[in-house]
C-alpha atoms as a PDB file:
ATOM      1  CA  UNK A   1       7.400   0.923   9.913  1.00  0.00           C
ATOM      2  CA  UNK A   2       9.530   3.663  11.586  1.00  0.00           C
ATOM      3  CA  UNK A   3       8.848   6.647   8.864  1.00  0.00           C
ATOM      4  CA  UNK A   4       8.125   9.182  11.493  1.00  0.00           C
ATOM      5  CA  UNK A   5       4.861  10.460  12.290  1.00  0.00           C
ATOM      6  CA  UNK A   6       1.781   7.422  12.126  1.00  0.00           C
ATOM      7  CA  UNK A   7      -0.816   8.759   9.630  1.00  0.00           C
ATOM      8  CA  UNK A   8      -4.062   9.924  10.654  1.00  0.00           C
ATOM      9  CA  UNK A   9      -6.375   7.149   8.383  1.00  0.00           C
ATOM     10  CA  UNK A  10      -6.383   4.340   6.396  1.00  0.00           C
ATOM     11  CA  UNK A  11      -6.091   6.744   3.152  1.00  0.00           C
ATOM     12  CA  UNK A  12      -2.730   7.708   4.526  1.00  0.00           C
ATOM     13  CA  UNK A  13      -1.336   4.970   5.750  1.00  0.00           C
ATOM     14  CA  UNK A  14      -2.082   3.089   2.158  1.00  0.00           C
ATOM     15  CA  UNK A  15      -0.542   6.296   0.757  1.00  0.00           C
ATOM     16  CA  UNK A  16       2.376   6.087   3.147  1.00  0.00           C
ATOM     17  CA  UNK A  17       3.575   2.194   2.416  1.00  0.00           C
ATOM     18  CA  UNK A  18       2.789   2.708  -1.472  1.00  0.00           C
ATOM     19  CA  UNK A  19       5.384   5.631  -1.559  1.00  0.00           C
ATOM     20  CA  UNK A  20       7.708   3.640   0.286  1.00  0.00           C
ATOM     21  CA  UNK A  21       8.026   0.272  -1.251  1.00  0.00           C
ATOM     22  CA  UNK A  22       8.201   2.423  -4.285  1.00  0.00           C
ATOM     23  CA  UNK A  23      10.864   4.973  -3.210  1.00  0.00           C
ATOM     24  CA  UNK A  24       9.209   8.397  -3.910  1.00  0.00           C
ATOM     25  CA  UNK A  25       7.586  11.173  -2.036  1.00  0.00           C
ATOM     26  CA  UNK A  26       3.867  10.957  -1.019  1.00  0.00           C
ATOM     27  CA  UNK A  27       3.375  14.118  -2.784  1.00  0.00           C
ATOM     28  CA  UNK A  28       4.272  12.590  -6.076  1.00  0.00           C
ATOM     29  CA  UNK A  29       1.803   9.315  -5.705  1.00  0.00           C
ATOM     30  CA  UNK A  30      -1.565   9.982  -7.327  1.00  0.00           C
ATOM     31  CA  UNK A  31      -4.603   9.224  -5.620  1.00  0.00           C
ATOM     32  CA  UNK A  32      -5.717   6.669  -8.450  1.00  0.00           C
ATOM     33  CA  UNK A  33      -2.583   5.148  -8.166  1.00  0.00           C
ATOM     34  CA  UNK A  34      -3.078   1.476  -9.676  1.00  0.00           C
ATOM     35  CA  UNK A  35      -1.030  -1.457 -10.888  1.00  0.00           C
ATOM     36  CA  UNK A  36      -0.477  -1.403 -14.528  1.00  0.00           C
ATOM     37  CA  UNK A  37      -1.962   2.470 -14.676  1.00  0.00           C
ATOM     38  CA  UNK A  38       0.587   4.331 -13.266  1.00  0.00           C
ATOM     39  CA  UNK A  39       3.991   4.066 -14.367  1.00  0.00           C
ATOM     40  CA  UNK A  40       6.096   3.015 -10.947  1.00  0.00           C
ATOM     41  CA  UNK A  41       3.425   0.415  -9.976  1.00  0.00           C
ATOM     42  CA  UNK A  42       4.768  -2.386 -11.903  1.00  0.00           C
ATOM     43  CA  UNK A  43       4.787  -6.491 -11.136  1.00  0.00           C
ATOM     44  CA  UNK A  44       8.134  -5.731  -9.109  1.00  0.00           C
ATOM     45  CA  UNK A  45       6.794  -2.840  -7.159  1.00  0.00           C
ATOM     46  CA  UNK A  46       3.975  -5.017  -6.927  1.00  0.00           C
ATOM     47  CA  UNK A  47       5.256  -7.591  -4.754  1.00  0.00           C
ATOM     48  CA  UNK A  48       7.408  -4.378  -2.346  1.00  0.00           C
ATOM     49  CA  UNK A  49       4.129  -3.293  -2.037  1.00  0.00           C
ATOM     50  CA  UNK A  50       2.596  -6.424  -0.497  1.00  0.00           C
ATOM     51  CA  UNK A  51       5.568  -6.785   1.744  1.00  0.00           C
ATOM     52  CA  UNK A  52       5.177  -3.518   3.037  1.00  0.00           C
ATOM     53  CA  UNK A  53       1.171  -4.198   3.497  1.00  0.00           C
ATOM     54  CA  UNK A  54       2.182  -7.531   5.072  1.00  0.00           C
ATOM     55  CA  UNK A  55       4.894  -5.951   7.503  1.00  0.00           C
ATOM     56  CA  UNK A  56       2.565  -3.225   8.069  1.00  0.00           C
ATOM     57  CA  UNK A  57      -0.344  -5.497   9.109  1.00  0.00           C
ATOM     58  CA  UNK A  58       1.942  -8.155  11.073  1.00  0.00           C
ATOM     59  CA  UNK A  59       0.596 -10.686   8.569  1.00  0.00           C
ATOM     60  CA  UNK A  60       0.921 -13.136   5.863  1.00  0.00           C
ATOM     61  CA  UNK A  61      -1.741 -12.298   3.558  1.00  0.00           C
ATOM     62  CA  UNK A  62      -3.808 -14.854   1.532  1.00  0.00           C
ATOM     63  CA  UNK A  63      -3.096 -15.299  -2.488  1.00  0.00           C
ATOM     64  CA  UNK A  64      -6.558 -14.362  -2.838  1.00  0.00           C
ATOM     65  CA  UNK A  65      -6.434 -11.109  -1.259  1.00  0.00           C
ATOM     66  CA  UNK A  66      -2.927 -10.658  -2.917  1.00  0.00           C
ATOM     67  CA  UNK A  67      -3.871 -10.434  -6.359  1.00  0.00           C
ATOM     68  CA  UNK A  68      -7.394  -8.640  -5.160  1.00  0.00           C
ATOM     69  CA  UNK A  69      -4.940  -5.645  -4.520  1.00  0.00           C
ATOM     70  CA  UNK A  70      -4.800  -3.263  -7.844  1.00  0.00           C
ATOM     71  CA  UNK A  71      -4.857   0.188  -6.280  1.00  0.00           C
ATOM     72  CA  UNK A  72      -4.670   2.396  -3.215  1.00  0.00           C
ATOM     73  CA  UNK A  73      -8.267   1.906  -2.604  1.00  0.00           C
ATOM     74  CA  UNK A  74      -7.641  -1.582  -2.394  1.00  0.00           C
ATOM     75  CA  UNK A  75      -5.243  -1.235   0.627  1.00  0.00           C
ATOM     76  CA  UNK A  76      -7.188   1.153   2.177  1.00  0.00           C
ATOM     77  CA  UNK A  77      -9.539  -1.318   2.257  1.00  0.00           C
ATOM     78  CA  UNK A  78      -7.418  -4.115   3.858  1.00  0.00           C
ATOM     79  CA  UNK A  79      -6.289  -1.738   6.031  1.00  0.00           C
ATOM     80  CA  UNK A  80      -9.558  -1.142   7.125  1.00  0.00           C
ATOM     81  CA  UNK A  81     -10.588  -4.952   7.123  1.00  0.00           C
ATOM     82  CA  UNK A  82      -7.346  -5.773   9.482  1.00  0.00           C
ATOM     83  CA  UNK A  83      -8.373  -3.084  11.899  1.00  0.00           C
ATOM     84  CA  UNK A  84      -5.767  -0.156  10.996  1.00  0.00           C
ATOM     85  CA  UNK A  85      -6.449   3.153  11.212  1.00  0.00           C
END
């Protein structure tokens, strides 16, 4: 994604793309960050977010895991499943 250093886990790295398709710090991005629960994280940011996931994993990513993704933990997750670290 060329933001400097590669995080260290799959926590970070979800952290990293949220706060990026978003445009804000990671500081300011709560842990429970979730669509619909926290302001930014609207439909729009939504779909940045997925492209970032997508362009982060090298893949097109199924409707079905598309709309399975409602917060962090749920990246973290496909992060995990796609082998990232």
């Amino acid at each position: 994604m060329g933001t400097g250093a590669a995080p260290e886990n799959n926590a970070a790295r979800a952290r990293m793309i949220v706060a990026t398709a978003v445009g804000i710090p990671e500081k300011d991005l709560p842990l429970d960050a979730a669509i619909g629960q926290w302001g930014p994280w609207d439909s729009l940011a939504h779909m940045r977010i997925v492209l970032a996931l997508e362009d982060d994993l090298g893949v097109a990513l199924p409707m079905e895991q598309i709309v399975e993704i409602g917060a962090l933990l749920d990246i973290e997750r496909l992060l995990l499943e796609h082998g990232k670290v």
